[in-house]
N, C-alpha and C. Protein backbone atom coordinates (compact mmCIF):
# COMPACT_ATOMS: atom_id res chain seq x y z
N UNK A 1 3.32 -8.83 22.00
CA UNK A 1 3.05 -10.00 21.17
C UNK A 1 3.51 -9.72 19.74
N UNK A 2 4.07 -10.76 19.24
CA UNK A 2 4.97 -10.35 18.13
C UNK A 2 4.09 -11.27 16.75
N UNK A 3 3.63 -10.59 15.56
CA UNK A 3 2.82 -11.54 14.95
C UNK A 3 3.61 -11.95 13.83
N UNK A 4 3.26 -13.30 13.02
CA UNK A 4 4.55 -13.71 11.96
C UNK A 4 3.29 -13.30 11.03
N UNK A 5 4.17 -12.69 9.82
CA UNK A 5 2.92 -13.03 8.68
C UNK A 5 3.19 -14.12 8.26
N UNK A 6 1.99 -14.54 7.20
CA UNK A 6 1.84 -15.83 6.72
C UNK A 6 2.98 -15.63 5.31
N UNK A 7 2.82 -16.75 4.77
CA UNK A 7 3.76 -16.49 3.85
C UNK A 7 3.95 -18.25 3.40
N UNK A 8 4.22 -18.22 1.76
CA UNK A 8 4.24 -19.39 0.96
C UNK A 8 5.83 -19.57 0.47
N UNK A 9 6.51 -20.33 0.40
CA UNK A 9 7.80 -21.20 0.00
C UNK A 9 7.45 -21.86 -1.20
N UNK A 10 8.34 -21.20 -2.45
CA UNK A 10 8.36 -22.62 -3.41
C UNK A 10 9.80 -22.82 -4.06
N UNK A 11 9.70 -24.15 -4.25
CA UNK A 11 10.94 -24.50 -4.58
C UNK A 11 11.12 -25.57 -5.64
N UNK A 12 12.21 -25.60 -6.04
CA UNK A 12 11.81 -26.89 -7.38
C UNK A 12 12.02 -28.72 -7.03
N UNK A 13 10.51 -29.28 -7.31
CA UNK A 13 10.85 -30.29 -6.91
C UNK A 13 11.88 -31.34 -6.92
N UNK A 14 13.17 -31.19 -7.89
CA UNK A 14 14.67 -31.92 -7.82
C UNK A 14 15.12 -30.87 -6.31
N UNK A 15 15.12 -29.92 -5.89
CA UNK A 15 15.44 -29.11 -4.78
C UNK A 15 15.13 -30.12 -3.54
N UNK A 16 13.86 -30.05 -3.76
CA UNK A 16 13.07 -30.52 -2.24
C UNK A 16 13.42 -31.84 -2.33
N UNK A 17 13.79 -32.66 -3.20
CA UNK A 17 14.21 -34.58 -2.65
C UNK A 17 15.44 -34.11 -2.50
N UNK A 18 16.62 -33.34 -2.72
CA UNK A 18 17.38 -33.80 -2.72
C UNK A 18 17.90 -32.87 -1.12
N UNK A 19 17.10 -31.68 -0.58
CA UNK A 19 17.54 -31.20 0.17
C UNK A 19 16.31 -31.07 1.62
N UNK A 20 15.16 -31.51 0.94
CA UNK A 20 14.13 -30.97 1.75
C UNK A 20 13.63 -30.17 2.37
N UNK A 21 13.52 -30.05 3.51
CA UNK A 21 13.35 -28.77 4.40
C UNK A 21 14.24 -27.21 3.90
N UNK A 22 15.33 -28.05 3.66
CA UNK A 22 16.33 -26.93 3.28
C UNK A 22 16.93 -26.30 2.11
N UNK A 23 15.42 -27.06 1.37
CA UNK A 23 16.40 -26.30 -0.23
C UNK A 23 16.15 -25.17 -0.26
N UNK A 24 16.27 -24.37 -0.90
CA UNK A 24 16.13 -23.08 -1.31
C UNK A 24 15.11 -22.27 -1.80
N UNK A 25 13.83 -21.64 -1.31
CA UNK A 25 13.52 -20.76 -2.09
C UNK A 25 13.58 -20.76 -3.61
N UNK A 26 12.50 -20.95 -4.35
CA UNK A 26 12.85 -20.10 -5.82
C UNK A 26 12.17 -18.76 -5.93
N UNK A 27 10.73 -19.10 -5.06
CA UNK A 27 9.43 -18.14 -5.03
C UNK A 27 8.99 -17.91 -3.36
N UNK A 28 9.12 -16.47 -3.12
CA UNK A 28 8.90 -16.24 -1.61
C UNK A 28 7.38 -15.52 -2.05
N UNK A 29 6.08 -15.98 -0.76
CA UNK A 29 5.11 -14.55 -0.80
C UNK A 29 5.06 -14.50 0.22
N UNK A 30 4.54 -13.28 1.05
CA UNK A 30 4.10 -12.79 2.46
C UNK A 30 2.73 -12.59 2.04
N UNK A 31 1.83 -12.67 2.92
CA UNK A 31 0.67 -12.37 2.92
C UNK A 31 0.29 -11.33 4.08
N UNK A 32 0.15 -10.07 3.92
CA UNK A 32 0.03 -9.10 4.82
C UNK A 32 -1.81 -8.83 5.31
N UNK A 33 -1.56 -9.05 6.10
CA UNK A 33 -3.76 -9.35 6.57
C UNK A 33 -3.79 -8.22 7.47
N UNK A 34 -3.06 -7.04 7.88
CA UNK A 34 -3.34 -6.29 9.10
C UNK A 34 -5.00 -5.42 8.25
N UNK A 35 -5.30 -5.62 7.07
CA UNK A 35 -6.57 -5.06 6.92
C UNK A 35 -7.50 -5.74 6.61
N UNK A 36 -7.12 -7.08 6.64
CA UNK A 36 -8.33 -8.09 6.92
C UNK A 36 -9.69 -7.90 7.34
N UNK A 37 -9.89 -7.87 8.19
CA UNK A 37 -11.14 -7.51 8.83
C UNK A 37 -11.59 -6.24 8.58
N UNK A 38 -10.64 -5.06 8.95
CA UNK A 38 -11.59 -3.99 8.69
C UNK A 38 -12.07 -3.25 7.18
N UNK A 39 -10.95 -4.12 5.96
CA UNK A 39 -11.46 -3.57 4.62
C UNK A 39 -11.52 -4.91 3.88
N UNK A 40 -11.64 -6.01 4.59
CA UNK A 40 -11.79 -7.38 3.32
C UNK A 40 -10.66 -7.10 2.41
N UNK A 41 -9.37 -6.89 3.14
CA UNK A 41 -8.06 -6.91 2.30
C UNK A 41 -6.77 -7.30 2.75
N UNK A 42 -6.21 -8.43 1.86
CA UNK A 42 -4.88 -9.09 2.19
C UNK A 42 -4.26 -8.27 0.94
N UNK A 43 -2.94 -7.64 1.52
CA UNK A 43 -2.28 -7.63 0.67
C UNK A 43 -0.98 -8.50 0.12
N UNK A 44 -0.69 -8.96 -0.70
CA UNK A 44 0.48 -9.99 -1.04
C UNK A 44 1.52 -9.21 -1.55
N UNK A 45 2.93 -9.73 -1.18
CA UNK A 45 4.12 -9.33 -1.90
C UNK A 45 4.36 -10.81 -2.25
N UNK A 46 5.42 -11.04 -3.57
CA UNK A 46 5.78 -11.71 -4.11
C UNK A 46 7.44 -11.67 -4.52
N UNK A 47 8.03 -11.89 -4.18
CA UNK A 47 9.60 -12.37 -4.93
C UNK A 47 9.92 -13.12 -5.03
N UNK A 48 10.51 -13.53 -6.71
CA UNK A 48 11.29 -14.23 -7.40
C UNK A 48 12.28 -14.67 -6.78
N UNK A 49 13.28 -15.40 -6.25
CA UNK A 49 14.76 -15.41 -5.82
C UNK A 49 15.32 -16.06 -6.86
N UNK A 50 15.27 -16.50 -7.39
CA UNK A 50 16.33 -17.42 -8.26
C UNK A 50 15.31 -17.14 -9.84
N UNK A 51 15.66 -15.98 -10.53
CA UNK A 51 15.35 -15.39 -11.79
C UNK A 51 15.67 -16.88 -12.55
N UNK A 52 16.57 -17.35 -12.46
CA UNK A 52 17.33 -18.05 -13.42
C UNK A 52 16.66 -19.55 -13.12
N UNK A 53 15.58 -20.10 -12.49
CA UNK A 53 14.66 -21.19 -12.03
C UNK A 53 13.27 -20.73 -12.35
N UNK A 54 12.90 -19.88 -12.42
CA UNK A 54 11.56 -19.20 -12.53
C UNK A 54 11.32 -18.10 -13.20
N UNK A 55 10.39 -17.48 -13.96
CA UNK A 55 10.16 -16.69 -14.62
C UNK A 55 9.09 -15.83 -13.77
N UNK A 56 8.68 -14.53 -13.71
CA UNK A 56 7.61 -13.57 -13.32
C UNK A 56 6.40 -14.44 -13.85
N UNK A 57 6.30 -14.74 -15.23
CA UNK A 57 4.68 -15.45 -15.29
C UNK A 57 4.40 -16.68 -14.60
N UNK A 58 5.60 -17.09 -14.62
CA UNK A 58 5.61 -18.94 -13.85
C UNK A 58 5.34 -18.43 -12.43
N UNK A 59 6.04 -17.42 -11.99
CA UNK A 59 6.02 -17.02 -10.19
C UNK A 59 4.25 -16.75 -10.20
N UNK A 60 3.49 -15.48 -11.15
CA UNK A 60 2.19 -16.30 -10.82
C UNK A 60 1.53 -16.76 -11.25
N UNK A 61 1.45 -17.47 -11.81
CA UNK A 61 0.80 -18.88 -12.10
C UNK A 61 0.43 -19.73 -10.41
N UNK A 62 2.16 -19.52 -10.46
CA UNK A 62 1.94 -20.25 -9.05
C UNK A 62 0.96 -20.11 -7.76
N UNK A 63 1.63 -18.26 -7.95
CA UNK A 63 0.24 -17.94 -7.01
C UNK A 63 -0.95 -18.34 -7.14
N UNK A 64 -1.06 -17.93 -8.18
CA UNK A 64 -3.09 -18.14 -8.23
C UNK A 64 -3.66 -18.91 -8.24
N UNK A 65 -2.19 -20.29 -8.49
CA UNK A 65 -2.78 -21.77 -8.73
C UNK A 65 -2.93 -22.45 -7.06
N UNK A 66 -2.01 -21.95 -6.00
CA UNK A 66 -2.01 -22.24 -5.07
C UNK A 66 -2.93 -21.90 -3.86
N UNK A 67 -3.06 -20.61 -4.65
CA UNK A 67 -4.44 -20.20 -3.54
C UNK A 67 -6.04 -20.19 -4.26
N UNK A 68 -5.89 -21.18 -5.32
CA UNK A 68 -7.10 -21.62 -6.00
C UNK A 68 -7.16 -23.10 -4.77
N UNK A 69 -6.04 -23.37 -4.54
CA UNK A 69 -6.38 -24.62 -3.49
C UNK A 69 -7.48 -24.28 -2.42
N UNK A 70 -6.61 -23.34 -1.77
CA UNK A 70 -7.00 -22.83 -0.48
C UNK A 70 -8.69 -22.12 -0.39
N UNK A 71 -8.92 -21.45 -1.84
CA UNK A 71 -10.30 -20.90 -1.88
C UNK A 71 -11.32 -21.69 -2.89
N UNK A 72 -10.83 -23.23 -2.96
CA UNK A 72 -12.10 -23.57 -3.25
C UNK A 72 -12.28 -25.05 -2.52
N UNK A 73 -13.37 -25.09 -2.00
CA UNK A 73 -13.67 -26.22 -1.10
C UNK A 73 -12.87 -27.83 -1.26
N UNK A 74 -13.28 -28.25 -3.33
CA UNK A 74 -12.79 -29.74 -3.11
C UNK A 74 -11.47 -29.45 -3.57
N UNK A 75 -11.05 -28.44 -3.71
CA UNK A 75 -9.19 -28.49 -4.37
C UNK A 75 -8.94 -28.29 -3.04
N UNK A 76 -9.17 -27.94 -1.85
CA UNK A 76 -8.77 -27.93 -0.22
C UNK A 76 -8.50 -29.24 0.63
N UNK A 77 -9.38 -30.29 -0.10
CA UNK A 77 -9.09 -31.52 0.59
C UNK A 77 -8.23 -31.87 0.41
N UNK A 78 -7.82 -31.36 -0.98
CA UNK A 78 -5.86 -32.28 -1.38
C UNK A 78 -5.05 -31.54 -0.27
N UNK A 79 -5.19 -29.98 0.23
CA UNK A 79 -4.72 -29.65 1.07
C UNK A 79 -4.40 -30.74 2.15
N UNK A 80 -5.54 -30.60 2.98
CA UNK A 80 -5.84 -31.12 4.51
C UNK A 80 -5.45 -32.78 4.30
N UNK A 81 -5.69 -33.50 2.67
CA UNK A 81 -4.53 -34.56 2.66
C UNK A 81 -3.43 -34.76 2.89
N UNK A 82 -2.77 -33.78 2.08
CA UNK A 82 -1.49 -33.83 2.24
C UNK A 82 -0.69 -33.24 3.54
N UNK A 83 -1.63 -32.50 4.38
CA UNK A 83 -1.39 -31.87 5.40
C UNK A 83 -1.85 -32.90 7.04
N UNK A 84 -2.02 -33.95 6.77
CA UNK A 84 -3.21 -35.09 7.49
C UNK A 84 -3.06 -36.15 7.61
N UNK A 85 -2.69 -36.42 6.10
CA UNK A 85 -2.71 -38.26 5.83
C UNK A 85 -1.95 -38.01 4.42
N UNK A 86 -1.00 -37.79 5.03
CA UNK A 86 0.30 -37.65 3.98
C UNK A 86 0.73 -38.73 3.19
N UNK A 87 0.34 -40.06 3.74
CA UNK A 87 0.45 -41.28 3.22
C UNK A 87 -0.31 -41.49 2.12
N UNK A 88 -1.53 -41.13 2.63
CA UNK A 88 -2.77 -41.20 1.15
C UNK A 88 -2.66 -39.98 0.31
N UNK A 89 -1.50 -38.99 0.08
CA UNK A 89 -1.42 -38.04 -0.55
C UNK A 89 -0.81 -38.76 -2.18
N UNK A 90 -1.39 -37.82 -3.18
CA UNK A 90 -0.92 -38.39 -4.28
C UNK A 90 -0.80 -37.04 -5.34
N UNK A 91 0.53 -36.69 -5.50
CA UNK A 91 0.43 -35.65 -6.49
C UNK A 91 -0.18 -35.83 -7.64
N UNK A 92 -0.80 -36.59 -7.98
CA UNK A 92 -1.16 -36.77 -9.25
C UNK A 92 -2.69 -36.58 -9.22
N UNK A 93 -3.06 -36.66 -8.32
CA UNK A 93 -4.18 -36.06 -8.09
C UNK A 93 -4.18 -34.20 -8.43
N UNK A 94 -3.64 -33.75 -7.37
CA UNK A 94 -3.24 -32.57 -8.11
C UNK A 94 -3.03 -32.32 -9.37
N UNK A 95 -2.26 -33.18 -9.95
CA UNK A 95 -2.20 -33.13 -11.58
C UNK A 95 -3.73 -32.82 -12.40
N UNK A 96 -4.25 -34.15 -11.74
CA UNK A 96 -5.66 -34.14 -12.73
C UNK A 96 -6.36 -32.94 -12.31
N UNK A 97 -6.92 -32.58 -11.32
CA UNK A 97 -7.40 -31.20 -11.21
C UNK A 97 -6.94 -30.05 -11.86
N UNK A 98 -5.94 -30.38 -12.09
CA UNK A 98 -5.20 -28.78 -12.89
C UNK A 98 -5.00 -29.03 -14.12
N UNK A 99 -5.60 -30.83 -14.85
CA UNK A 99 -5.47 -31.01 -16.21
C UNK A 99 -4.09 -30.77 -16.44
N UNK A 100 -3.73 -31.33 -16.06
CA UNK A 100 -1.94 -31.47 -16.64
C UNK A 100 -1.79 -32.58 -16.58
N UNK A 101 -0.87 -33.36 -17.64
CA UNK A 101 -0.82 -34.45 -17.90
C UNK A 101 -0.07 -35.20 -16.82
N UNK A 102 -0.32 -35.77 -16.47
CA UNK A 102 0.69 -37.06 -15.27
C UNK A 102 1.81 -37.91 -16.05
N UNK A 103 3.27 -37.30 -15.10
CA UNK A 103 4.16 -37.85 -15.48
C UNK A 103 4.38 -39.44 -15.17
């Protein structure tokens, strides 16, 4: 049995309309869990791909902002929205939670 690790894609949103599925990478992470269970430890790698789109502090930002989704209950529903009822998804929602101004 062959296991995938998990792992996050980011890319810049002019990327993703204009290519979707297939744009490119700016920010790769793996999430390595083989000590999950027995020491309460994921370890993460992180790479930059495109230096010249992203900066090291912007790469985490991202992280921490993305798995602030995932580990706190009501920033999770925008998850399982957008992952669900993609129709009723609204980035700007996201916006306001993270206090950033809406374009």
């Amino acid at each position: 049995m062959t296991l995938q690790t998990p792992h996050m894609l980011f890319t810049g949103l002019e990327d993703y309309k204009a290519r979707g599925t297939q744009a490119s990478p700016y920010f790769t992470v793996s999430f390595y869990t083989e000590f999950a269970e027995s020491k309460d430890l994921v370890l993460i790698r992180g790479d930059v791909v495109f230096t010249s789109k992203l900066t090291d502090s912007e790469a985490e930002w991202l992280l921490e902002t993305a798995q602030s989704f995932y580990l706190n209950d009501a920033r999770y529903k925008l998850v399982e929205r957008f992952n669900r009822e993609t129709r009723d998804f609204e980035f700007k929602d996201v916006l306001q939670i993270l206090n950033m101004p809406i374009l």
